[in-house]
N, C-alpha and C. Protein backbone atom coordinates (compact mmCIF):
# COMPACT_ATOMS: atom_id res chain seq x y z
N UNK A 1 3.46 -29.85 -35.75
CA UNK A 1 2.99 -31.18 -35.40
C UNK A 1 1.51 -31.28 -35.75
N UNK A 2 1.22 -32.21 -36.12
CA UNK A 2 -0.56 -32.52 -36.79
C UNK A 2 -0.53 -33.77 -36.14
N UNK A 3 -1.73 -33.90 -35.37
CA UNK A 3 -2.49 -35.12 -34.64
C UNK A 3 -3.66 -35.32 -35.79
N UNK A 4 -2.76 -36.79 -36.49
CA UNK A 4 -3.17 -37.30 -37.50
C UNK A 4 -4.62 -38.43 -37.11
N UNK A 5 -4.79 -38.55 -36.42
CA UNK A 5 -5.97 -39.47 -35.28
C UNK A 5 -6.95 -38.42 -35.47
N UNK A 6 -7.38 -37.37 -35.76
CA UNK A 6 -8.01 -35.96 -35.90
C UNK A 6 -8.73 -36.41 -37.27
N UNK A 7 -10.20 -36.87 -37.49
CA UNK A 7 -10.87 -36.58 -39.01
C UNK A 7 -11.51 -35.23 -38.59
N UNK A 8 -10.82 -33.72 -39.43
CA UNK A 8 -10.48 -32.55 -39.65
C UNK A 8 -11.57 -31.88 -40.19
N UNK A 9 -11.96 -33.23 -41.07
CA UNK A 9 -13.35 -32.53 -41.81
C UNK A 9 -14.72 -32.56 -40.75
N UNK A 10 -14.76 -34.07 -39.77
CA UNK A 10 -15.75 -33.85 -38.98
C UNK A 10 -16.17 -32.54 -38.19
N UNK A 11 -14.61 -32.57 -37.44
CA UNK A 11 -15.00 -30.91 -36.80
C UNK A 11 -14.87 -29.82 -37.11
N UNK A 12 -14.44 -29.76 -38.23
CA UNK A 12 -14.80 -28.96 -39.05
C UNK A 12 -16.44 -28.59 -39.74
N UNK A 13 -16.90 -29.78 -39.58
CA UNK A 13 -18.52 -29.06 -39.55
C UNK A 13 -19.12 -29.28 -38.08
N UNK A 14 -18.56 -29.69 -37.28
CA UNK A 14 -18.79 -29.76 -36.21
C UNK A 14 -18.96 -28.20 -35.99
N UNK A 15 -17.49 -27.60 -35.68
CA UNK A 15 -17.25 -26.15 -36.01
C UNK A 15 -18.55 -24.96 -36.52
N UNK A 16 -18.70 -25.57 -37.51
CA UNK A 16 -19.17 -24.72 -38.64
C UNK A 16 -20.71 -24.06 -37.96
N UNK A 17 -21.35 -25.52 -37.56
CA UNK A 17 -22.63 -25.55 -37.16
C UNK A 17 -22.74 -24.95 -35.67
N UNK A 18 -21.44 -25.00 -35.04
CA UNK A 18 -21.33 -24.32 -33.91
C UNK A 18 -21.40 -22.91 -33.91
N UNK A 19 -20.84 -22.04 -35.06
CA UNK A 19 -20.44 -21.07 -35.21
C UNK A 19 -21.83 -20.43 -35.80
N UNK A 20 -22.64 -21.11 -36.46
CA UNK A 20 -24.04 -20.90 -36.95
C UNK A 20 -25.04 -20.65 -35.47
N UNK A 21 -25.10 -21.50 -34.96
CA UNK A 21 -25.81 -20.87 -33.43
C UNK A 21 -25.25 -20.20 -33.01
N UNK A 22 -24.09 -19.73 -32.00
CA UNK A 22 -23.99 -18.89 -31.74
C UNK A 22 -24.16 -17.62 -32.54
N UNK A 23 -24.11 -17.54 -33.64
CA UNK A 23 -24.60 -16.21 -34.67
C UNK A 23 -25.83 -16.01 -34.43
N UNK A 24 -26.69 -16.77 -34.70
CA UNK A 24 -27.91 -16.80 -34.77
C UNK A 24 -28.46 -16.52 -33.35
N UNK A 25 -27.61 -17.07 -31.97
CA UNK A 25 -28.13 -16.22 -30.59
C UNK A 25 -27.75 -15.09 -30.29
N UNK A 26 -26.47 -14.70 -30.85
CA UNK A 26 -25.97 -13.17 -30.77
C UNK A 26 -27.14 -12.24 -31.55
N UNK A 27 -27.67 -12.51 -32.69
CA UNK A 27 -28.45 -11.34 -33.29
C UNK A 27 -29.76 -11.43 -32.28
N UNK A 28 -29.64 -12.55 -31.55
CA UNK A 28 -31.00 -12.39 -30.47
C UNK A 28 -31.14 -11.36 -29.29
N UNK A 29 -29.71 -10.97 -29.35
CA UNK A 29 -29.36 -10.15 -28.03
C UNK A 29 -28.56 -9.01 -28.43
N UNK A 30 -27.99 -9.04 -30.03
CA UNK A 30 -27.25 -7.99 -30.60
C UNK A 30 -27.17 -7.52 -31.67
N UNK A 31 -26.33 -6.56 -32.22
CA UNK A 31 -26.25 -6.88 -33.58
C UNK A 31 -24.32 -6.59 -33.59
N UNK A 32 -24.41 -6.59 -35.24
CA UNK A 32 -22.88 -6.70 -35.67
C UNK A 32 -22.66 -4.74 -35.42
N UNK A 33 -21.59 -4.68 -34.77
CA UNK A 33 -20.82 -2.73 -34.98
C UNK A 33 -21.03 -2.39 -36.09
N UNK A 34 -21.70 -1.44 -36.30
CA UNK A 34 -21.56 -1.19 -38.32
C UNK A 34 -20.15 -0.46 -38.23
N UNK A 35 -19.64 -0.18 -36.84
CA UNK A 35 -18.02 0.75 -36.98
C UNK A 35 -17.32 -0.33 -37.35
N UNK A 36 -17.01 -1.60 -36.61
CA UNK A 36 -16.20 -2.94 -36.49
C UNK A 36 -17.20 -4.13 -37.10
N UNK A 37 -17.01 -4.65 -37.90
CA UNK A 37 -17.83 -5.66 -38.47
C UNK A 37 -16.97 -6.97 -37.53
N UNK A 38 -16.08 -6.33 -36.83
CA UNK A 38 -15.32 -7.97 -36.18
C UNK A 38 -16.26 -8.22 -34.49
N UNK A 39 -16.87 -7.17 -34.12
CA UNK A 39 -17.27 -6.49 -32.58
C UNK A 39 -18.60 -6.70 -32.74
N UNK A 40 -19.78 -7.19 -31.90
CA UNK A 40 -21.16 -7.04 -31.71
C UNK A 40 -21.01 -6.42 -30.61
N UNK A 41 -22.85 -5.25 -30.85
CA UNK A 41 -22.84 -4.78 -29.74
C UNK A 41 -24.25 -5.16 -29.41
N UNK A 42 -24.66 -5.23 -27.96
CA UNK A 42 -26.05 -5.20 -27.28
C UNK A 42 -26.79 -4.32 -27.96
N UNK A 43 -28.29 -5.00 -28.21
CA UNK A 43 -29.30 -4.26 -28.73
C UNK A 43 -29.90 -3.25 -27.76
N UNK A 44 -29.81 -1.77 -27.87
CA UNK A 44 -30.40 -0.91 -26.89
C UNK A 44 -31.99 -1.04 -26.40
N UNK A 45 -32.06 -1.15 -25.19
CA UNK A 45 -33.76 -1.10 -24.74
C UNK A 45 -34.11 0.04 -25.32
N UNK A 46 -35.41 0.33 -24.88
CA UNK A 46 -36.21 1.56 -25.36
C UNK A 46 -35.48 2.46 -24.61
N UNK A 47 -35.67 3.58 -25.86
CA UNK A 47 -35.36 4.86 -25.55
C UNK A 47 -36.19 5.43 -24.86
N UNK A 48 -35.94 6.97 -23.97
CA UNK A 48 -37.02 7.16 -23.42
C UNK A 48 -36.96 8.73 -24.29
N UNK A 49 -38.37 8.67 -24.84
CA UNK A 49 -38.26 10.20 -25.17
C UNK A 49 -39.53 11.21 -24.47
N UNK A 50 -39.31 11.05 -23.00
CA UNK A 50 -39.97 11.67 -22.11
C UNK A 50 -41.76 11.28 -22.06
N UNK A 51 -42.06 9.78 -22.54
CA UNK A 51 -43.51 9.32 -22.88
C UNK A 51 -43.10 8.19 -22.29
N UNK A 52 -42.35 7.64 -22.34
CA UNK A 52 -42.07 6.13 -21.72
C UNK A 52 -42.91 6.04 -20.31
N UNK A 53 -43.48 4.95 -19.55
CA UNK A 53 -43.54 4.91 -18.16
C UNK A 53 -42.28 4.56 -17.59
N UNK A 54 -42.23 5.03 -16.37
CA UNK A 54 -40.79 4.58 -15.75
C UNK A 54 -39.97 3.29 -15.55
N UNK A 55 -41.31 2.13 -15.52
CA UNK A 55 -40.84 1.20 -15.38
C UNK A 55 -40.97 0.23 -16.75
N UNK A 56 -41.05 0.52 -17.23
CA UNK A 56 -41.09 0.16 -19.10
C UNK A 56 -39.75 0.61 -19.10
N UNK A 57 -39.28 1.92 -18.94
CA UNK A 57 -37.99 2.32 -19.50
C UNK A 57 -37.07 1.37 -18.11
N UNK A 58 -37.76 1.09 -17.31
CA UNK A 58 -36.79 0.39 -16.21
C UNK A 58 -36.24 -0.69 -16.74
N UNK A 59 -37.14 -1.77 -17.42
CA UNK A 59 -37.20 -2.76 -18.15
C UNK A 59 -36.17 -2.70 -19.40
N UNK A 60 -36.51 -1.83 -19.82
CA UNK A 60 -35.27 -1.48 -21.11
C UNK A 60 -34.16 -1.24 -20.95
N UNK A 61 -33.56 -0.78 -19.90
CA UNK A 61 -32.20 -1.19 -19.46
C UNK A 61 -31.90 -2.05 -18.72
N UNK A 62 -32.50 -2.62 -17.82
CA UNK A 62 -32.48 -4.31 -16.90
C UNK A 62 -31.86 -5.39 -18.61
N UNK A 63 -33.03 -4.75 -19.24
CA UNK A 63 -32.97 -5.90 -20.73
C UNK A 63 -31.71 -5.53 -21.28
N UNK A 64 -31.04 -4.10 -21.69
CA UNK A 64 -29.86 -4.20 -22.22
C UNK A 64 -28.87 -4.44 -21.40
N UNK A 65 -28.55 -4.57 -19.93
CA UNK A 65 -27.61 -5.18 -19.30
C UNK A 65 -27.41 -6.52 -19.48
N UNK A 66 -28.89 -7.30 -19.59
CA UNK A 66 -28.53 -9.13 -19.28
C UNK A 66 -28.17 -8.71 -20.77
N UNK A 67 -28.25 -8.70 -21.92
CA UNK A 67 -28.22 -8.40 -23.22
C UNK A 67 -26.76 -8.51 -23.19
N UNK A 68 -25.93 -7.33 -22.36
CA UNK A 68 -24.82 -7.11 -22.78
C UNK A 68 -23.75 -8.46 -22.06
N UNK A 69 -24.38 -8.97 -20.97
CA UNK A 69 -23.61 -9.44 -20.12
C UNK A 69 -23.55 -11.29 -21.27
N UNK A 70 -24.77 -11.59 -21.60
CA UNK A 70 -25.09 -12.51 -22.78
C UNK A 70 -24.48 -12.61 -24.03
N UNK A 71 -24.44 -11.66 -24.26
CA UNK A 71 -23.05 -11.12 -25.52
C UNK A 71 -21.98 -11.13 -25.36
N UNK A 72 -21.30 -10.79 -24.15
CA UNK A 72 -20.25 -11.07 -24.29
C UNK A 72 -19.43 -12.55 -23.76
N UNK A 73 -20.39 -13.21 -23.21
CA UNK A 73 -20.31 -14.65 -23.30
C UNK A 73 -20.42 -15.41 -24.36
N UNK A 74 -21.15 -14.97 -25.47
CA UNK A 74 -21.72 -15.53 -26.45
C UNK A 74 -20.89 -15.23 -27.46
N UNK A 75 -19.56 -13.83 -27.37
CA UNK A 75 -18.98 -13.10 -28.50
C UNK A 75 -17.62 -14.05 -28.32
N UNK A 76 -17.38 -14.11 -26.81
CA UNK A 76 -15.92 -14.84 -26.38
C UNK A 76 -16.06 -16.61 -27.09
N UNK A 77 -17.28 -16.90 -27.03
CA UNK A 77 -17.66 -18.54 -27.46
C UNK A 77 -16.83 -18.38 -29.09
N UNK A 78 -17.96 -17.61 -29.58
CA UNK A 78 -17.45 -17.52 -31.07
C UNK A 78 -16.25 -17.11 -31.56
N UNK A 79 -15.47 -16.37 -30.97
CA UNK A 79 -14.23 -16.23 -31.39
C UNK A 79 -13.02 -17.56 -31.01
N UNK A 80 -13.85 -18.35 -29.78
CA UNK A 80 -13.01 -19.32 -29.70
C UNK A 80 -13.18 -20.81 -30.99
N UNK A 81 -14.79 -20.46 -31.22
CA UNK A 81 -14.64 -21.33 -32.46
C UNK A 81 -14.07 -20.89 -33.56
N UNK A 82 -13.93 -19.76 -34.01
CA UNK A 82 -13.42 -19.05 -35.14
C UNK A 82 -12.04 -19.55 -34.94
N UNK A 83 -11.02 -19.08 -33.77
CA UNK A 83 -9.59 -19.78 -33.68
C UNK A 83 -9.67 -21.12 -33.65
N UNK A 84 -10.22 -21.82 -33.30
CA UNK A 84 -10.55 -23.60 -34.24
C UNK A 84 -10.31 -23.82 -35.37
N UNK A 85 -11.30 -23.09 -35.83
CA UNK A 85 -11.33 -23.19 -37.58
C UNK A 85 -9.71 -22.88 -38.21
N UNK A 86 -9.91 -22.11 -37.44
CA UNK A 86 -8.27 -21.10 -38.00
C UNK A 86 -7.32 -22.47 -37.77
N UNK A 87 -6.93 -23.00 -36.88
CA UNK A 87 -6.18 -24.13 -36.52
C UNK A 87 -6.47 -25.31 -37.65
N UNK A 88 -7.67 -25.51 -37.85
CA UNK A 88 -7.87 -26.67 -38.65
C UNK A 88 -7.02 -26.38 -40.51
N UNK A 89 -7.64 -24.88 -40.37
CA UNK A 89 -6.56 -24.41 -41.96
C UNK A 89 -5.14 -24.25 -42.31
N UNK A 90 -4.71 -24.46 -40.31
CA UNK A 90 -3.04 -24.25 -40.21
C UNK A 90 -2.71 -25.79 -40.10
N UNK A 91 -3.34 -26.55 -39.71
CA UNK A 91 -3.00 -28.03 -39.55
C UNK A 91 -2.41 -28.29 -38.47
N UNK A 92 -2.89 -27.30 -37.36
CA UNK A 92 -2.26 -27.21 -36.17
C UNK A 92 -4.03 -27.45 -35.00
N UNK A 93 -5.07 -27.89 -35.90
CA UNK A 93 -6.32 -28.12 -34.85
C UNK A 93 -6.05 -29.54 -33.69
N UNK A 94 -6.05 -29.30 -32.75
CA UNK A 94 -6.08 -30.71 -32.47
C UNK A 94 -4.68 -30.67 -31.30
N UNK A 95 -3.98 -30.38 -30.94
CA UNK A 95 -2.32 -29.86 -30.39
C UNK A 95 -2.50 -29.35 -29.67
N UNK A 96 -2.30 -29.29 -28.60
CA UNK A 96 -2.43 -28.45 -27.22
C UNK A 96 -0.88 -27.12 -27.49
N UNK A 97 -2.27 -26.29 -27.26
CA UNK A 97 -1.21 -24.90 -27.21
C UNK A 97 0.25 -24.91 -26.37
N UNK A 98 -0.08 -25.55 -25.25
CA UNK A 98 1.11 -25.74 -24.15
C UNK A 98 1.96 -26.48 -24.04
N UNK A 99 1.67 -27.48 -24.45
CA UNK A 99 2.81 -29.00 -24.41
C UNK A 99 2.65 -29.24 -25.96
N UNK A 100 1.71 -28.95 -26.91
CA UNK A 100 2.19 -29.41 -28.19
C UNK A 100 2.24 -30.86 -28.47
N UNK A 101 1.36 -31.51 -27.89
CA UNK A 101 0.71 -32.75 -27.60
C UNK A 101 -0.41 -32.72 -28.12
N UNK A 102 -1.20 -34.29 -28.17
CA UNK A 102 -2.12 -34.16 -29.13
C UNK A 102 -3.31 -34.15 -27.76
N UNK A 103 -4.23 -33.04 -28.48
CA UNK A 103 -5.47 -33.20 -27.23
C UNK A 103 -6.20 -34.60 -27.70
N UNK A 104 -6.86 -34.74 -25.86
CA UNK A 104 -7.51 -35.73 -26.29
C UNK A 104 -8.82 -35.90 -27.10
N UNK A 105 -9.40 -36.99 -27.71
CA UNK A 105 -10.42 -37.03 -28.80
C UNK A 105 -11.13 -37.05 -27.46
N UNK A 106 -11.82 -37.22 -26.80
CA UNK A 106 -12.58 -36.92 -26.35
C UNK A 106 -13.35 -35.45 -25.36
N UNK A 107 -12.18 -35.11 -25.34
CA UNK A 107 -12.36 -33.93 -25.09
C UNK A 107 -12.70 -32.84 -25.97
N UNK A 108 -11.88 -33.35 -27.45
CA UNK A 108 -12.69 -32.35 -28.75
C UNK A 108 -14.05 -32.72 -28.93
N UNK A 109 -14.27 -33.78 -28.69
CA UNK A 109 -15.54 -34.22 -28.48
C UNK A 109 -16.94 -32.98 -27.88
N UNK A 110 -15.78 -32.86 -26.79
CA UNK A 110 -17.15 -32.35 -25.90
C UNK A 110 -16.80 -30.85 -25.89
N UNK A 111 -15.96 -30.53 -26.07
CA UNK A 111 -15.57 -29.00 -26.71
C UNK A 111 -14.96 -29.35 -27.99
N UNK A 112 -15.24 -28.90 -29.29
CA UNK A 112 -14.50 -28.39 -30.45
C UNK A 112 -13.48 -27.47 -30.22
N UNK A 113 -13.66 -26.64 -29.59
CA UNK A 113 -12.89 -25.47 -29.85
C UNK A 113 -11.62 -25.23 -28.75
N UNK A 114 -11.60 -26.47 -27.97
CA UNK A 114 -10.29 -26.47 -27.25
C UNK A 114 -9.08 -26.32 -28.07
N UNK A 115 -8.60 -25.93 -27.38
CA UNK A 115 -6.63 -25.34 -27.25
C UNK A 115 -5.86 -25.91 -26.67
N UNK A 116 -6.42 -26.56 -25.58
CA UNK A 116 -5.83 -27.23 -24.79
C UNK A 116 -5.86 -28.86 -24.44
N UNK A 117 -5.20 -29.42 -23.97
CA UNK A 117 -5.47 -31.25 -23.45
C UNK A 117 -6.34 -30.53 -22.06
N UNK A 118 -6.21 -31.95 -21.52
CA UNK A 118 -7.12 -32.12 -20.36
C UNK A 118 -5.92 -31.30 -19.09
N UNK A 119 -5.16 -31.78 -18.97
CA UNK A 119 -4.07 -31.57 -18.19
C UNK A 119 -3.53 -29.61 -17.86
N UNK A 120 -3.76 -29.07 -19.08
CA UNK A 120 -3.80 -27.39 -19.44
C UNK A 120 -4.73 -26.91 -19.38
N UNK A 121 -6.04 -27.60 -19.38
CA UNK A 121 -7.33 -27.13 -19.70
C UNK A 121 -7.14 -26.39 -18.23
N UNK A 122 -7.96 -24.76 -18.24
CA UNK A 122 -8.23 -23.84 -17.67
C UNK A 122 -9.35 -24.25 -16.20
């Protein structure tokens, strides 16, 4: 089913530009796995190699916790725009995962990257 009321290309750069900030705030707080290029991980605080003051190195892990806890808010965002995109190339953007109904435009509005209508929404 395709919810033809959907111009595909709008949010589709809607999308696009979404997916550009969040990139651009993840490398603020992370970088890409060089193991998993699909996975970011938190940028490590300072190391301590027995010169650090204590509370400098205190700081450097306070900083890689909010870091990590920021990332992975920021990693879950982007993968939900990424499955958007993915939808828009299946011709299935726009359809509520659950009822298979058309979400509402205003709600893509204010999220792109819904899955859901108003009614399923989480």
């Amino acid at each position: 089913m395709e919810n033809k009321e959907i111009d595909f290309e709008y949010f589709k750069d809607k999308l696009k530009k979404e997916e550009e900030r969040l990139i651009s705030e993840l490398k603020t707080v992370g970088r890409i796995n060089p193991d998993n290029p699909n996975d970011w991980e938190p940028t490590p605080g300072e190391k301590d190699d027995g010169t650090a003051d204590p509370n400098d190195f205190a700081d450097g892990i306070e900083e890689y916790e909010e870091n990590t806890a920021i990332l992975k808010q920021l990693e879950i965002e982007l993968n939900e725009v990424k499955k958007a995109l993915e939808r828009i190339e299946k011709g299935t953007y726009g359809i509520c995962e659950v009822s298979n109904e058309p979400i509402e435009k205003e709600r893509l509005e204010a999220y792109p990257a819904a899955s859901t209508c108003k009614k399923h929404a989480q």
